[in-house]
Protein backbone atom coordinates (compact mmCIF):
# COMPACT_ATOMS: atom_id res chain seq x y z
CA UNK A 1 0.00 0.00 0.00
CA UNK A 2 1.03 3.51 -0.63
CA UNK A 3 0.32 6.01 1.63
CA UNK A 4 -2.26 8.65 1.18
CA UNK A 5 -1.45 11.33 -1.23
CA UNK A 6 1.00 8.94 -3.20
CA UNK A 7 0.41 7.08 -6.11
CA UNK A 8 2.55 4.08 -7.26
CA UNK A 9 3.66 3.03 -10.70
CA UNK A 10 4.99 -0.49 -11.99
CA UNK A 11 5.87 -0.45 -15.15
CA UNK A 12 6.68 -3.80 -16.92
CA UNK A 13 7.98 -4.50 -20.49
CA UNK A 14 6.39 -7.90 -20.99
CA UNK A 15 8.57 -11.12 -20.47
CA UNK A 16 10.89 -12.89 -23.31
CA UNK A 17 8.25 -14.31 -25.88
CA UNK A 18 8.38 -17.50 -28.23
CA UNK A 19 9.11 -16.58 -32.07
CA UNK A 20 8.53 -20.57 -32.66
CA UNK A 21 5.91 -20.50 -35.07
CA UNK A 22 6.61 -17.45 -38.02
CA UNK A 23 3.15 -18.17 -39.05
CA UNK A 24 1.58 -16.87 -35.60
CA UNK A 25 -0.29 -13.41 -35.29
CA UNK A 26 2.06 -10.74 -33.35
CA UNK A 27 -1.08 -10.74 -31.02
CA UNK A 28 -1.03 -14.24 -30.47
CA UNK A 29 2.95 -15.38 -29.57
CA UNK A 30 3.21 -16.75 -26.31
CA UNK A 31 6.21 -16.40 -23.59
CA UNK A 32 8.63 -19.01 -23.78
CA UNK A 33 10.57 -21.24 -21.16
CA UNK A 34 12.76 -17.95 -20.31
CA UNK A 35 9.62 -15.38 -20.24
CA UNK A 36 8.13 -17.51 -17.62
CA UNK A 37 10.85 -17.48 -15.57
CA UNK A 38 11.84 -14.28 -15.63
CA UNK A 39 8.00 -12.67 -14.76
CA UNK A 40 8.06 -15.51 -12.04
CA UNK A 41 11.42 -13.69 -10.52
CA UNK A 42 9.81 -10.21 -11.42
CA UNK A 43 6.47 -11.71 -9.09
CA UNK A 44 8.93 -12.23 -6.32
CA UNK A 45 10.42 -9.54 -6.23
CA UNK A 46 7.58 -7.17 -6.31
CA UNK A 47 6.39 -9.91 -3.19
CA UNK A 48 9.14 -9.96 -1.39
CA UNK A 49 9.38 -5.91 -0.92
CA UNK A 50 5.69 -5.02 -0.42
CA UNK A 51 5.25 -4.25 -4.10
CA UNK A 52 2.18 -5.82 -5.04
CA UNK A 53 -0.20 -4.03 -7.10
CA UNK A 54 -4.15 -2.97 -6.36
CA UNK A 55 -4.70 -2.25 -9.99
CA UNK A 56 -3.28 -3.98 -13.35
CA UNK A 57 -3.46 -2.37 -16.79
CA UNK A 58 -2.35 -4.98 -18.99
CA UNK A 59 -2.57 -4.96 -22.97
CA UNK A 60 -4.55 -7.70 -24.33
CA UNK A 61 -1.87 -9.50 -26.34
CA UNK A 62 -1.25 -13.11 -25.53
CA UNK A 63 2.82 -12.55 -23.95
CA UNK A 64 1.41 -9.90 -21.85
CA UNK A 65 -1.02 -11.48 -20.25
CA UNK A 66 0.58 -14.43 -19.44
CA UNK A 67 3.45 -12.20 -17.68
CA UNK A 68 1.14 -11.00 -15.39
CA UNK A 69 -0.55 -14.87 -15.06
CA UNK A 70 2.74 -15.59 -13.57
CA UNK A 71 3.20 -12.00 -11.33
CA UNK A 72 0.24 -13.43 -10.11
CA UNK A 73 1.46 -16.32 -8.82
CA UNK A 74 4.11 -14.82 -6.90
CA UNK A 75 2.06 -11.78 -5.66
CA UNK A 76 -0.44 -13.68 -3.37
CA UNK A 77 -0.80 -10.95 -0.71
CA UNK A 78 -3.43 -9.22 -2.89
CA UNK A 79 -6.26 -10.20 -6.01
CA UNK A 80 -6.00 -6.34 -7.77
CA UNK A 81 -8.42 -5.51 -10.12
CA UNK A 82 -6.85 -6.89 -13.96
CA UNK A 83 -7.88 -4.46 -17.05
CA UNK A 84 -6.70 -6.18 -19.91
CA UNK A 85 -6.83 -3.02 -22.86
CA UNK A 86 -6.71 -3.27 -26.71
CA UNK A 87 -5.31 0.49 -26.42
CA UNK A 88 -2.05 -0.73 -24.78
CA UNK A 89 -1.21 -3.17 -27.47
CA UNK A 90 2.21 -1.73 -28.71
CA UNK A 91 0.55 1.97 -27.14
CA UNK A 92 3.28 4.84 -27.51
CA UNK A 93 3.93 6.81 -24.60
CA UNK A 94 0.89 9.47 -25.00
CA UNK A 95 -1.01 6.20 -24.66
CA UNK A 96 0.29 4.86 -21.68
CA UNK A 97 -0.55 8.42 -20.40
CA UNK A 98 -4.23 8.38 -20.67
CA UNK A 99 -4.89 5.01 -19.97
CA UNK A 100 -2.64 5.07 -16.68
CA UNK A 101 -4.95 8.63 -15.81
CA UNK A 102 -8.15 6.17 -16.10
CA UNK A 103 -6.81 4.22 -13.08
CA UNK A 104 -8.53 3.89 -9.84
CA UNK A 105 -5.92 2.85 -7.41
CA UNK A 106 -2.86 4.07 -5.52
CA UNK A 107 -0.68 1.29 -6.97
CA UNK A 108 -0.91 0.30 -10.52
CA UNK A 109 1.10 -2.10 -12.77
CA UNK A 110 1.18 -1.49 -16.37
CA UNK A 111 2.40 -4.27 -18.73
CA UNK A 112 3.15 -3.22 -22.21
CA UNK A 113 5.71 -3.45 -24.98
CA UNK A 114 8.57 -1.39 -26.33
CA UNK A 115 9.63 0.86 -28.22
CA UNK A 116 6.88 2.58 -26.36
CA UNK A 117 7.00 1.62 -22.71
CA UNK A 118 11.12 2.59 -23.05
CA UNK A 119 10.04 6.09 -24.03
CA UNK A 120 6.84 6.46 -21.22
CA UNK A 121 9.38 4.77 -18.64
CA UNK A 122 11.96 7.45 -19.24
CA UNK A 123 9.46 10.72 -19.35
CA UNK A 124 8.20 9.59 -15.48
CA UNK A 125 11.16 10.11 -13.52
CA UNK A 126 12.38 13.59 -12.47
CA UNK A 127 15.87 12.54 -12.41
CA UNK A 128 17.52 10.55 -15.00
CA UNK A 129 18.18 6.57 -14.29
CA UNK A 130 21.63 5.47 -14.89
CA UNK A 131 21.13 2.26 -15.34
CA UNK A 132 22.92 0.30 -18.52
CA UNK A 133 19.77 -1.49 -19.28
CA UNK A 134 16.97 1.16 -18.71
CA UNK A 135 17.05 2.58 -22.09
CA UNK A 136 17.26 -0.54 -23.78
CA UNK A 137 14.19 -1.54 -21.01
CA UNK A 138 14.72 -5.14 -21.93
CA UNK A 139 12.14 -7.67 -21.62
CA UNK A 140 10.35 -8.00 -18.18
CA UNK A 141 12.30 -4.73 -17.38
CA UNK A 142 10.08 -2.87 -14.59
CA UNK A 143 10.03 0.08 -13.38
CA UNK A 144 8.75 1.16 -10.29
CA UNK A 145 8.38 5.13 -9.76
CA UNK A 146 6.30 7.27 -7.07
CA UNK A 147 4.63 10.20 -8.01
CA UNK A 148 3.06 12.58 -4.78
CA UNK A 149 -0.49 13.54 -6.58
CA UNK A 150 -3.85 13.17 -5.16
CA UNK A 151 -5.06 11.12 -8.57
CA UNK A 152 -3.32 9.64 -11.36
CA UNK A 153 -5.31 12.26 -13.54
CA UNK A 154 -2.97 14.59 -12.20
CA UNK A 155 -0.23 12.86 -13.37
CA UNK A 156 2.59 14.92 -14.96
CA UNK A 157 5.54 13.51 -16.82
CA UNK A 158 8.57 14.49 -15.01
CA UNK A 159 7.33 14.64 -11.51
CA UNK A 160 8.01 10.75 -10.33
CA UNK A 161 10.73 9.39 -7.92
CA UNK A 162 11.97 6.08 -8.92
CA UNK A 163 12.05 3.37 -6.10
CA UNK A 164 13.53 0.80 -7.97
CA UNK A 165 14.27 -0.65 -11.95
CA UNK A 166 13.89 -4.61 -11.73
CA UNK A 167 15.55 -6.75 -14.84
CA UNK A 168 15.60 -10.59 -14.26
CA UNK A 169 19.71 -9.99 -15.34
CA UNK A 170 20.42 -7.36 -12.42
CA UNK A 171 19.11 -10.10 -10.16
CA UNK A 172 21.30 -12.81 -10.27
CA UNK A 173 20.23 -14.59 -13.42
């Protein structure tokens, strides 16, 4: 939980996804072996410090909804209310924006894709990230950034104070 007057953001890049089958819709390709792994590790970590989400904003394509099936299984503490929305399927960052100022909770988790969730993740934080692998934001990359507003609608870019940057590489993998 956040406290009151603060507002929470998790912001995942889905986990690895299978390319197995060239044939398969963009839409449809699952995570592999490695994807489910890593959003496991990603689950408990977010566990494991508190982190667990009241709110999930997913896009609807297949890889990103299993990554939060399996965040799920490692955040047990709490059953948030799941969104899954067409408008975050490979959303740019003006996207993100609007659909993150539709949420009702103090601590959301977004779960999108790149290039766009790279370019949202670095307009949040007032001070830059030096981290080798934040502009890349690599698969199940998440950042987690605080932001002292009464409502996400208020939510300005700029304005957030990162807690944390999770990749499944940074944590002993």
């Amino acid at each position: 939980m956040t406290p009151p007057g603060h507002h929470r953001l998790i912001l995942t890049r889905h986990a690895k996804s299978s390319w197995d089958d060239p044939l398969m819709s963009d839409h449809a390709r699952p995570l592999n072996a490695r994807g489910r792994v890593a959003a496991r590790e990603l689950g408990d970590f977010l566990a494991s410090r508190g982190l667990e989400p009241e709110e999930v904003l997913c896009s609807t394509a297949l890889r990103t909804r299993e990554t939060w099936d399996q965040v799920a299984s490692a955040v047990i503490e709490t059953r948030p209310d799941v969104h899954y929305r067409d408008d975050l399927y490979h959303a740019d960052p003006a996207a993100m924006l609007a659909a993150l100022k539709t949420a009702t909770q103090a601590t959301v988790m977004m779960i999108g894709h790149n290039p766009g969730i790279a370019e949202f993740a670095a307009s949040l934080p007032a001070r830059p990230i030096y981290d080798p692998d934040f502009r890349k934001y690599p698969t199940c990359a998440t950042l987690i950034v605080d932001f002292q507003i009464a409502s996400w609608a208020d939510l300005q870019p700029g304005t957030g104070s990162v807690l944390d940057f999770f990749t499944p590489s940074n944590r002993g993998k």
